[in-house]
PDB file of N, CA and C in Angstrom:
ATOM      1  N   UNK A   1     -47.502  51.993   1.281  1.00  0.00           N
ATOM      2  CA  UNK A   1     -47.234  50.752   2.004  1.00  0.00           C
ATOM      3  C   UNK A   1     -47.480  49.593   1.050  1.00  0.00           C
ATOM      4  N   UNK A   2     -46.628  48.798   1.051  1.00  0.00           N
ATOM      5  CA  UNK A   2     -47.127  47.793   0.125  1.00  0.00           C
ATOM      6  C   UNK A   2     -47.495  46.677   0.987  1.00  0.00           C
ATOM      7  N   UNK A   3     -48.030  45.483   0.457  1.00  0.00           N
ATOM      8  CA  UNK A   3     -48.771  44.739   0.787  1.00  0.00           C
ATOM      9  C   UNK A   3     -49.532  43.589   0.547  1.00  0.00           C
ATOM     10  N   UNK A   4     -49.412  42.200   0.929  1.00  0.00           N
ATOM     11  CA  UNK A   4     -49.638  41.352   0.694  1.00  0.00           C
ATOM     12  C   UNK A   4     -51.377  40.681   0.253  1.00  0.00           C
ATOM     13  N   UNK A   5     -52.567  40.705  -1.023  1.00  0.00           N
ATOM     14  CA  UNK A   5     -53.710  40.376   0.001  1.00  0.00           C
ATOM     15  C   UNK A   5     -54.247  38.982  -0.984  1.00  0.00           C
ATOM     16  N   UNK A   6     -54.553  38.062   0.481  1.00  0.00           N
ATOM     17  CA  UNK A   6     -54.936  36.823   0.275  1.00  0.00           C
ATOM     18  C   UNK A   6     -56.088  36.278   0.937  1.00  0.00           C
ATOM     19  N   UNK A   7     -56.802  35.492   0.066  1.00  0.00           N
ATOM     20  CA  UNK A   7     -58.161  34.864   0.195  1.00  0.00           C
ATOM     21  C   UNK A   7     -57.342  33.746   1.257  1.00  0.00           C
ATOM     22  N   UNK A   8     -58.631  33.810   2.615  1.00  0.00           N
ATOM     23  CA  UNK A   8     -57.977  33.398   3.512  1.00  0.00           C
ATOM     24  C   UNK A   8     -58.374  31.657   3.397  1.00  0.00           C
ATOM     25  N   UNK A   9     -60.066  31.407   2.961  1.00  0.00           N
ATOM     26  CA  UNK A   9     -59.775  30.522   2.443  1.00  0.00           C
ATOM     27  C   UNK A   9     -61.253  30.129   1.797  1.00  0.00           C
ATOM     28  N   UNK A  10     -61.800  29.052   0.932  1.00  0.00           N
ATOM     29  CA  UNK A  10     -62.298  29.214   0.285  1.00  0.00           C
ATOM     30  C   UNK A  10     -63.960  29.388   0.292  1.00  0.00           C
ATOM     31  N   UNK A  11     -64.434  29.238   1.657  1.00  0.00           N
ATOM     32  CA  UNK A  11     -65.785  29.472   1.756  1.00  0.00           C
ATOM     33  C   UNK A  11     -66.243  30.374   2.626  1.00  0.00           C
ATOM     34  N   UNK A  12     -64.731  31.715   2.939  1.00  0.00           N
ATOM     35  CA  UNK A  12     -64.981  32.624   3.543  1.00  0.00           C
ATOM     36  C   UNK A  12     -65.193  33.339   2.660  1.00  0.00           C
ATOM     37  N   UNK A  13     -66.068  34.761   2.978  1.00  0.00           N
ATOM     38  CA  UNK A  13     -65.953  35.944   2.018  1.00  0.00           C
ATOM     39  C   UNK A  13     -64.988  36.995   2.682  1.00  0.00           C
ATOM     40  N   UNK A  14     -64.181  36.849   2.278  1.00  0.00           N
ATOM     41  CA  UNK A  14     -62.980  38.106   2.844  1.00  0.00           C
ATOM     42  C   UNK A  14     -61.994  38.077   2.019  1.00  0.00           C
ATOM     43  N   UNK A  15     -60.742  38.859   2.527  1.00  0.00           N
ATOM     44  CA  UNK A  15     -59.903  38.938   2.198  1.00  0.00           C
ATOM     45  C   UNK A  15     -58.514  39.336   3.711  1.00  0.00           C
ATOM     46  N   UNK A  16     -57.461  38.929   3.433  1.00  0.00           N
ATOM     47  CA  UNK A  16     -56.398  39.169   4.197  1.00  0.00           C
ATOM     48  C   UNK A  16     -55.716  39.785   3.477  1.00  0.00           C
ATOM     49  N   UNK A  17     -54.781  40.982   4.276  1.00  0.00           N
ATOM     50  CA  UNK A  17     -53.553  41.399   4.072  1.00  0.00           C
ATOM     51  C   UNK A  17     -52.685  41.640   4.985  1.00  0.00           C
ATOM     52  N   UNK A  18     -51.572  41.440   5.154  1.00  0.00           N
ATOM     53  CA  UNK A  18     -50.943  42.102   5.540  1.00  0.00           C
ATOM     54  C   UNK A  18     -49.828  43.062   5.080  1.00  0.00           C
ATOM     55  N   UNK A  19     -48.584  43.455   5.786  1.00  0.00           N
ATOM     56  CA  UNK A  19     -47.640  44.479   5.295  1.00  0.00           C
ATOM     57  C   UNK A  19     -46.822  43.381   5.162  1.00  0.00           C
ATOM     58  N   UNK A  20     -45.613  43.753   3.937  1.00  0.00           N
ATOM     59  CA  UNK A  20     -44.722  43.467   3.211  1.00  0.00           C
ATOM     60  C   UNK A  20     -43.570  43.450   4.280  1.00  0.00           C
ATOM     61  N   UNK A  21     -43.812  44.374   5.688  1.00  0.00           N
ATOM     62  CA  UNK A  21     -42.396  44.556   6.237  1.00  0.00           C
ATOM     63  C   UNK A  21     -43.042  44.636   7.946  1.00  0.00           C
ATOM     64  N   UNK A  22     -42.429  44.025   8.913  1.00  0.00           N
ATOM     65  CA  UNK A  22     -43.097  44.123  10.072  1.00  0.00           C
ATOM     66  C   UNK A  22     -43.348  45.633  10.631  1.00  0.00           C
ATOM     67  N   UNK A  23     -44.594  45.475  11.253  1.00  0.00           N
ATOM     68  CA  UNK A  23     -44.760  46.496  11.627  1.00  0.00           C
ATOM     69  C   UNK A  23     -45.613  46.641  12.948  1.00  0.00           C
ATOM     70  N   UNK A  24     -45.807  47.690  13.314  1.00  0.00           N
ATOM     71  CA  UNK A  24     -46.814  47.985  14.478  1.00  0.00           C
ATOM     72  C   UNK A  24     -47.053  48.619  14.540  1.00  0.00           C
ATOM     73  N   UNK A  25     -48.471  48.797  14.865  1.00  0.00           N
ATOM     74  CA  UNK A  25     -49.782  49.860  15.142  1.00  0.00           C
ATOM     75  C   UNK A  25     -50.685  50.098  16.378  1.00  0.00           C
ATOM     76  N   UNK A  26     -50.628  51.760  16.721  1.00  0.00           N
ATOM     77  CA  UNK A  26     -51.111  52.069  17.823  1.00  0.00           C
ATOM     78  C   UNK A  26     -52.471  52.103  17.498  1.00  0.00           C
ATOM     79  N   UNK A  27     -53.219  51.383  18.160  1.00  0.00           N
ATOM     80  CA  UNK A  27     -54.780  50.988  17.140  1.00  0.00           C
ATOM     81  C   UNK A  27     -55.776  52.369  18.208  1.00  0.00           C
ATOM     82  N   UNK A  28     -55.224  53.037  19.414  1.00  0.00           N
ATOM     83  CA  UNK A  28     -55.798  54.114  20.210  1.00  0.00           C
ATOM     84  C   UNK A  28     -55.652  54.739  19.713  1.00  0.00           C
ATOM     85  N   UNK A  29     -54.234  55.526  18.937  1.00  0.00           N
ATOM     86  CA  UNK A  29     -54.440  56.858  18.270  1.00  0.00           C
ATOM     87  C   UNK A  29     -54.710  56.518  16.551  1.00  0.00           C
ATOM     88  N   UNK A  30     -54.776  55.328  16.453  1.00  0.00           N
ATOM     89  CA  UNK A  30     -56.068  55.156  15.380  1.00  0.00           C
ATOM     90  C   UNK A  30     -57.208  55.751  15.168  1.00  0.00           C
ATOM     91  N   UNK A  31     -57.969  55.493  15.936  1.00  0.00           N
ATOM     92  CA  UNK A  31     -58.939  55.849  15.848  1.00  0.00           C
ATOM     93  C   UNK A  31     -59.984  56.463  15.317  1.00  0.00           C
ATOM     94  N   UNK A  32     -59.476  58.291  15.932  1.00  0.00           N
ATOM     95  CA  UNK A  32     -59.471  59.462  15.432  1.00  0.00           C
ATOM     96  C   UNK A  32     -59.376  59.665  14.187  1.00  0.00           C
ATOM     97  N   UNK A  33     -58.581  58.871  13.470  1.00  0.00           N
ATOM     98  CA  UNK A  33     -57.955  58.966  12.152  1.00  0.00           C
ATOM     99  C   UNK A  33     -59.144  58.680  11.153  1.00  0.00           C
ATOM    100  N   UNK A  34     -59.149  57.259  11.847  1.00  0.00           N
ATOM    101  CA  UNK A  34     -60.081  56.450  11.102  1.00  0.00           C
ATOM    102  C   UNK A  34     -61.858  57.468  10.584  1.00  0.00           C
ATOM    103  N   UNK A  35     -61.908  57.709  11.901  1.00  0.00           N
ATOM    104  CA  UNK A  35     -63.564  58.681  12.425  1.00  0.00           C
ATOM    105  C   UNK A  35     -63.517  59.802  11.811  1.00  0.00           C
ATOM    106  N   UNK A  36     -62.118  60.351  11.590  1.00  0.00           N
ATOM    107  CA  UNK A  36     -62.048  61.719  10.723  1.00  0.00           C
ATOM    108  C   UNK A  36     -62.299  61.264   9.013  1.00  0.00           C
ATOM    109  N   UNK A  37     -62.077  60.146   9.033  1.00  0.00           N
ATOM    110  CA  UNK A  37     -62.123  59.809   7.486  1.00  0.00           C
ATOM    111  C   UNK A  37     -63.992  59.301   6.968  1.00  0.00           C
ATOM    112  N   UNK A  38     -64.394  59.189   8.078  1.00  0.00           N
ATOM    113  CA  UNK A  38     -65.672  58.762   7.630  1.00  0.00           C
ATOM    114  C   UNK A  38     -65.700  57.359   8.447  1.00  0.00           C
ATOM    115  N   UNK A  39     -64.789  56.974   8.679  1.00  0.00           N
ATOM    116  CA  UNK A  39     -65.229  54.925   9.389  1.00  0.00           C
ATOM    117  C   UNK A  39     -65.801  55.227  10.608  1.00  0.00           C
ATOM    118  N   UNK A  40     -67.172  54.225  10.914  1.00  0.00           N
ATOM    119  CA  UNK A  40     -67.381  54.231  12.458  1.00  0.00           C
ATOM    120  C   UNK A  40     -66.584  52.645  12.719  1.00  0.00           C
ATOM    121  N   UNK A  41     -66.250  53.449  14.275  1.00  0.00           N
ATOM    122  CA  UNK A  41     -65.161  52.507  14.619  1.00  0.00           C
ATOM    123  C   UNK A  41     -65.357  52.184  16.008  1.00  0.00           C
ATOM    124  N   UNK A  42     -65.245  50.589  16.270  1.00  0.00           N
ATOM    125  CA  UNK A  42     -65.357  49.470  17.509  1.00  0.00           C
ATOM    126  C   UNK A  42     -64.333  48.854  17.822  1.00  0.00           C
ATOM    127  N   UNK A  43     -64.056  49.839  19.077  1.00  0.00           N
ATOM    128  CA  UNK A  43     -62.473  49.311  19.371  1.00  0.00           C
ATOM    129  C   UNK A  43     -62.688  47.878  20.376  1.00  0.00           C
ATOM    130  N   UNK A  44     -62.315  46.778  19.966  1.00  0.00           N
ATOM    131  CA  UNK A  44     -62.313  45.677  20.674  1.00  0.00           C
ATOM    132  C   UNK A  44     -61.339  44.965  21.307  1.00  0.00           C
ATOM    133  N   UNK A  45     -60.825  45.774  22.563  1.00  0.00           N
ATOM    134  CA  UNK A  45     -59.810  45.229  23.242  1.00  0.00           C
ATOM    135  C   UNK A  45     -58.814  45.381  22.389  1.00  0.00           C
ATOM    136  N   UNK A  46     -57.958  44.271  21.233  1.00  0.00           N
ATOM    137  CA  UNK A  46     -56.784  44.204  20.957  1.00  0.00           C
ATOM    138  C   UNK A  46     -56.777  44.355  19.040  1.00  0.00           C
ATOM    139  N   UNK A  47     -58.227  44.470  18.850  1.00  0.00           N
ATOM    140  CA  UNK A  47     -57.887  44.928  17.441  1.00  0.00           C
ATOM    141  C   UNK A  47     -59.283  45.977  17.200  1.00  0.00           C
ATOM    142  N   UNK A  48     -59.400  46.349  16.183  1.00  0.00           N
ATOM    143  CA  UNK A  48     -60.160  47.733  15.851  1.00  0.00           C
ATOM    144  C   UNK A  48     -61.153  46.933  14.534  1.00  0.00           C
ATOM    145  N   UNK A  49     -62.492  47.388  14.681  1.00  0.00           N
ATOM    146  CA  UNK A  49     -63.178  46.593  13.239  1.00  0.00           C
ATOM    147  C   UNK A  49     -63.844  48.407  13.023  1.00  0.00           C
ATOM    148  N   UNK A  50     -63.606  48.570  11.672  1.00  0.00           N
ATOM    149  CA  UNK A  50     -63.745  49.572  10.792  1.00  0.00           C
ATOM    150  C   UNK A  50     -64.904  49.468   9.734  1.00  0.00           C
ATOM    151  N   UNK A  51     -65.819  50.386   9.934  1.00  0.00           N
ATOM    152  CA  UNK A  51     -66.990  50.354   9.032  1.00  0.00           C
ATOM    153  C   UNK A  51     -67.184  51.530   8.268  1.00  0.00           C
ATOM    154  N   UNK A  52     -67.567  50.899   7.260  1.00  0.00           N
ATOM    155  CA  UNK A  52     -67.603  52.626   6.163  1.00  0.00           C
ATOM    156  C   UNK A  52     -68.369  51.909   5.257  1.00  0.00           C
ATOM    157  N   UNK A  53     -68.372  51.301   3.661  1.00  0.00           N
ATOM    158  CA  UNK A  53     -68.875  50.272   2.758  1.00  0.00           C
ATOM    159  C   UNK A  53     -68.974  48.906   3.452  1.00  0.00           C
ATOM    160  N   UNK A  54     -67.754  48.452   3.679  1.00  0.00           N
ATOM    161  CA  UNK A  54     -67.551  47.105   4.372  1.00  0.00           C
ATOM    162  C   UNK A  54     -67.051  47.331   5.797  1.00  0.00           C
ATOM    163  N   UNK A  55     -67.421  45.887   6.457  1.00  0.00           N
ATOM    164  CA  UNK A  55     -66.061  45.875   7.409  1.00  0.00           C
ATOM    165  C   UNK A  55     -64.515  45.482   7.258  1.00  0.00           C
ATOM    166  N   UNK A  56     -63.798  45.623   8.049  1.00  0.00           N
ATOM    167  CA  UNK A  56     -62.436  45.782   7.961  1.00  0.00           C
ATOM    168  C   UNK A  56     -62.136  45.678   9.613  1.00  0.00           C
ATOM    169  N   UNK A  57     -61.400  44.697   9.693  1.00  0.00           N
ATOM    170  CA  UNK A  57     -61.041  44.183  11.015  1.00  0.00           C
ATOM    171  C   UNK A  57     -59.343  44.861  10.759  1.00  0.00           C
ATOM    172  N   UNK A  58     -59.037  45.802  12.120  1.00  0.00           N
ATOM    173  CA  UNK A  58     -57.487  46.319  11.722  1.00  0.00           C
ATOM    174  C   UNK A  58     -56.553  45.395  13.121  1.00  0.00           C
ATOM    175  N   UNK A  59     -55.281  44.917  12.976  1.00  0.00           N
ATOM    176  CA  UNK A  59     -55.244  44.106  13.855  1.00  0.00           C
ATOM    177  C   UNK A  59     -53.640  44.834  14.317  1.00  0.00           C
ATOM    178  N   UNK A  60     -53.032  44.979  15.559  1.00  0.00           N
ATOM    179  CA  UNK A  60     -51.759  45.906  16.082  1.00  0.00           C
ATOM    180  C   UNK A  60     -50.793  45.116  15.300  1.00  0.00           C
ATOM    181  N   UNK A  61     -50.562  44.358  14.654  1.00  0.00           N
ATOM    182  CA  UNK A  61     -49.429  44.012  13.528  1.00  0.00           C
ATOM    183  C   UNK A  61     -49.445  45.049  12.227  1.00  0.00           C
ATOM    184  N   UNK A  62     -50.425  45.128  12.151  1.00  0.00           N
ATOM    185  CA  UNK A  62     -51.141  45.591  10.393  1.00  0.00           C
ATOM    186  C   UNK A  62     -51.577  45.193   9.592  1.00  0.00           C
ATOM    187  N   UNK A  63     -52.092  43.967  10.390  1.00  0.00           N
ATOM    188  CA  UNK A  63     -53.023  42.864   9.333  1.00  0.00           C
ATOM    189  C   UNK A  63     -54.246  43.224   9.243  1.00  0.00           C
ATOM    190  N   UNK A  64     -54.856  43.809   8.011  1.00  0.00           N
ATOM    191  CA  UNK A  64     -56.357  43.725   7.950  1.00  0.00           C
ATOM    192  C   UNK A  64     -57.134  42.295   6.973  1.00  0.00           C
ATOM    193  N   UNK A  65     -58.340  42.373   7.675  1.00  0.00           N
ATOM    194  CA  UNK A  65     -59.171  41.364   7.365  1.00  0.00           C
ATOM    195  C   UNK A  65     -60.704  42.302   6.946  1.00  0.00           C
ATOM    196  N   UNK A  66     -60.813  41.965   5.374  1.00  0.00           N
ATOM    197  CA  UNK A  66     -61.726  42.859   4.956  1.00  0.00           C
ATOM    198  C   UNK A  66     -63.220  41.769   4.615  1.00  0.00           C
ATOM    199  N   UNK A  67     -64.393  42.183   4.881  1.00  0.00           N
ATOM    200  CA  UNK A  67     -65.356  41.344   4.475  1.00  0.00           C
ATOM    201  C   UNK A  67     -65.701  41.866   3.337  1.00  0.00           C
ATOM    202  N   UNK A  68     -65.505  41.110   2.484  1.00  0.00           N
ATOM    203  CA  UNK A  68     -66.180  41.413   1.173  1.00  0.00           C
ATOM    204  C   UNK A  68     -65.734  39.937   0.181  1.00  0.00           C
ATOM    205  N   UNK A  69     -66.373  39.598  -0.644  1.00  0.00           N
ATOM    206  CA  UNK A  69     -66.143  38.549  -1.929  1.00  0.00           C
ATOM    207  C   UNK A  69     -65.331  39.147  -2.957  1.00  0.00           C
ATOM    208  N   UNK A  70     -65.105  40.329  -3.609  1.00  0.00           N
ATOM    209  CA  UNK A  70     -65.023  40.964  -4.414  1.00  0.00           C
ATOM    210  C   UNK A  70     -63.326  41.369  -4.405  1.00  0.00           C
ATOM    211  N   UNK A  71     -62.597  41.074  -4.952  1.00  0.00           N
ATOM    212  CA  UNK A  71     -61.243  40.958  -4.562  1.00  0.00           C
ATOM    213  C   UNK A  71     -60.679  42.570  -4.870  1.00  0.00           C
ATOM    214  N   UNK A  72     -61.437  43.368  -6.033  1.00  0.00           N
ATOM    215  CA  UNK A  72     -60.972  44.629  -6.585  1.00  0.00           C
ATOM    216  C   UNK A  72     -61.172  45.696  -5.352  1.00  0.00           C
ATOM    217  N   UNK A  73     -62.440  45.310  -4.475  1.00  0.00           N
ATOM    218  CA  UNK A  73     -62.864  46.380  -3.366  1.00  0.00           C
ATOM    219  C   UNK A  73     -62.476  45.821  -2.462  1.00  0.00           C
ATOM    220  N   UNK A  74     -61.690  44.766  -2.323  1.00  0.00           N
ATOM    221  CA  UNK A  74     -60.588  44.591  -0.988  1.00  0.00           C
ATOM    222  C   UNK A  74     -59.726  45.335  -1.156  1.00  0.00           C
ATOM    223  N   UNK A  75     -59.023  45.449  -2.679  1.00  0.00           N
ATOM    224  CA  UNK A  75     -57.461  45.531  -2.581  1.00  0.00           C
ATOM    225  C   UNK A  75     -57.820  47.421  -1.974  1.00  0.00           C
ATOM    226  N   UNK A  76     -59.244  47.945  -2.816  1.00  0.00           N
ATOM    227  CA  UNK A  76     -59.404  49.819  -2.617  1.00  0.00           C
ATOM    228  C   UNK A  76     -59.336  49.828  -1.375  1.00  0.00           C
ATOM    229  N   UNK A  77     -59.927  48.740  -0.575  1.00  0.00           N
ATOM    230  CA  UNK A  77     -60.676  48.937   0.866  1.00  0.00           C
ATOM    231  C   UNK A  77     -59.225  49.186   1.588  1.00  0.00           C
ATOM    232  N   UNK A  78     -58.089  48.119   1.468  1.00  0.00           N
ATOM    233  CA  UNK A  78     -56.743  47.896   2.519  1.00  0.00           C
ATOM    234  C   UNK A  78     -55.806  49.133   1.796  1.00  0.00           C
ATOM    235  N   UNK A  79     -55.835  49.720   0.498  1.00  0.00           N
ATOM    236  CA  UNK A  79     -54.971  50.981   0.027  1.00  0.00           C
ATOM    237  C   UNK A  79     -55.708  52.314   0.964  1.00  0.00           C
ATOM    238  N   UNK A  80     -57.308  52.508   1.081  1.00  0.00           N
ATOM    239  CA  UNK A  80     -57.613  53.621   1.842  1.00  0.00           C
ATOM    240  C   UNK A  80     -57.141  53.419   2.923  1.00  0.00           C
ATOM    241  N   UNK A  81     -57.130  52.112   3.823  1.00  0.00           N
ATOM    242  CA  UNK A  81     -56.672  51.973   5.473  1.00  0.00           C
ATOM    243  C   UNK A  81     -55.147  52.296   5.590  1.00  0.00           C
ATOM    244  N   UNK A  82     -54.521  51.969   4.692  1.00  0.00           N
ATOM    245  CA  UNK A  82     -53.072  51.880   5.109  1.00  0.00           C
ATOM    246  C   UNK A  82     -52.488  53.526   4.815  1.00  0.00           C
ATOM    247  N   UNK A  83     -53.535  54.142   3.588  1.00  0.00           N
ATOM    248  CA  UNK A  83     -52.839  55.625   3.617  1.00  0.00           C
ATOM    249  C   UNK A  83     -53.049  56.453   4.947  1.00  0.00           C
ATOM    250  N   UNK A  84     -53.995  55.830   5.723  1.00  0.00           N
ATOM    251  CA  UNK A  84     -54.469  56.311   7.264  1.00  0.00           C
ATOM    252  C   UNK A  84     -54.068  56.050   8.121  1.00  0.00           C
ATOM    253  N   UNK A  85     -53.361  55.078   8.076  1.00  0.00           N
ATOM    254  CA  UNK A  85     -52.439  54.099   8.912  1.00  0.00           C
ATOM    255  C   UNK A  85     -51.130  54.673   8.842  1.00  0.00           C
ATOM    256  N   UNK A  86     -50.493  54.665   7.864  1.00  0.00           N
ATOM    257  CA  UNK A  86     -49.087  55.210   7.639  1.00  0.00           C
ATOM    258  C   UNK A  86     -49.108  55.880   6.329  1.00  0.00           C
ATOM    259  N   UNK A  87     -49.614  57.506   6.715  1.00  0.00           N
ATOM    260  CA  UNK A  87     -49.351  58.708   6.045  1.00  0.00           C
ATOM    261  C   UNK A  87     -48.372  59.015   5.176  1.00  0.00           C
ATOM    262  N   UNK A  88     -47.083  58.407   5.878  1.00  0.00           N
ATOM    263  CA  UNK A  88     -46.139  59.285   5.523  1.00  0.00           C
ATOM    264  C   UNK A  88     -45.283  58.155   4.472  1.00  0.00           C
ATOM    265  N   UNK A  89     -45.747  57.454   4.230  1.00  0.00           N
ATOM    266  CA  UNK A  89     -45.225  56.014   3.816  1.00  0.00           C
ATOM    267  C   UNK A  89     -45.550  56.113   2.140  1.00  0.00           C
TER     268      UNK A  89
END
């Protein structure tokens, strides 16, 4: 999946991405996915926040929002989510 990721702005510590191409995500049969991989996961109504190293907010577009300062372990953090996200991609 490729993918866009941008400092959302300058006195946050995060990072944004989203996908290169619209998309949508069933964030229920997420889940499982996620929990099989190691993330504990808090499904909050309309988006999913993902814990493993960092958090990672997953949102039903395919926008993640990663907490971290460190721009190299955003970009690892949103390449592990999205191979979980869309496998086959």
């Amino acid at each position: 999946m490729t993918f866009y990721l941008l400092k959302p702005c300058k006195g946050y510590a995060g990072y944004l991405s989203t996908t290169k191409k619209s998309t949508k995500v069933d964030l229920k049969s997420l889940i499982g996915d996620l929990e099989s991989h190691g993330y504990e996961v808090l499904d909050v109504k309309h988006l999913l926040v993902a814990k493993k190293e960092m958090e990672i907010t997953i949102y039903p577009n395919g926008k993640l929002l990663v907490k971290t300062d460190d721009k190299e372990e955003a970009r690892k953090a949103v390449e592990s989510i999205y191979e979980i996200i869309f496998p086959e991609r």
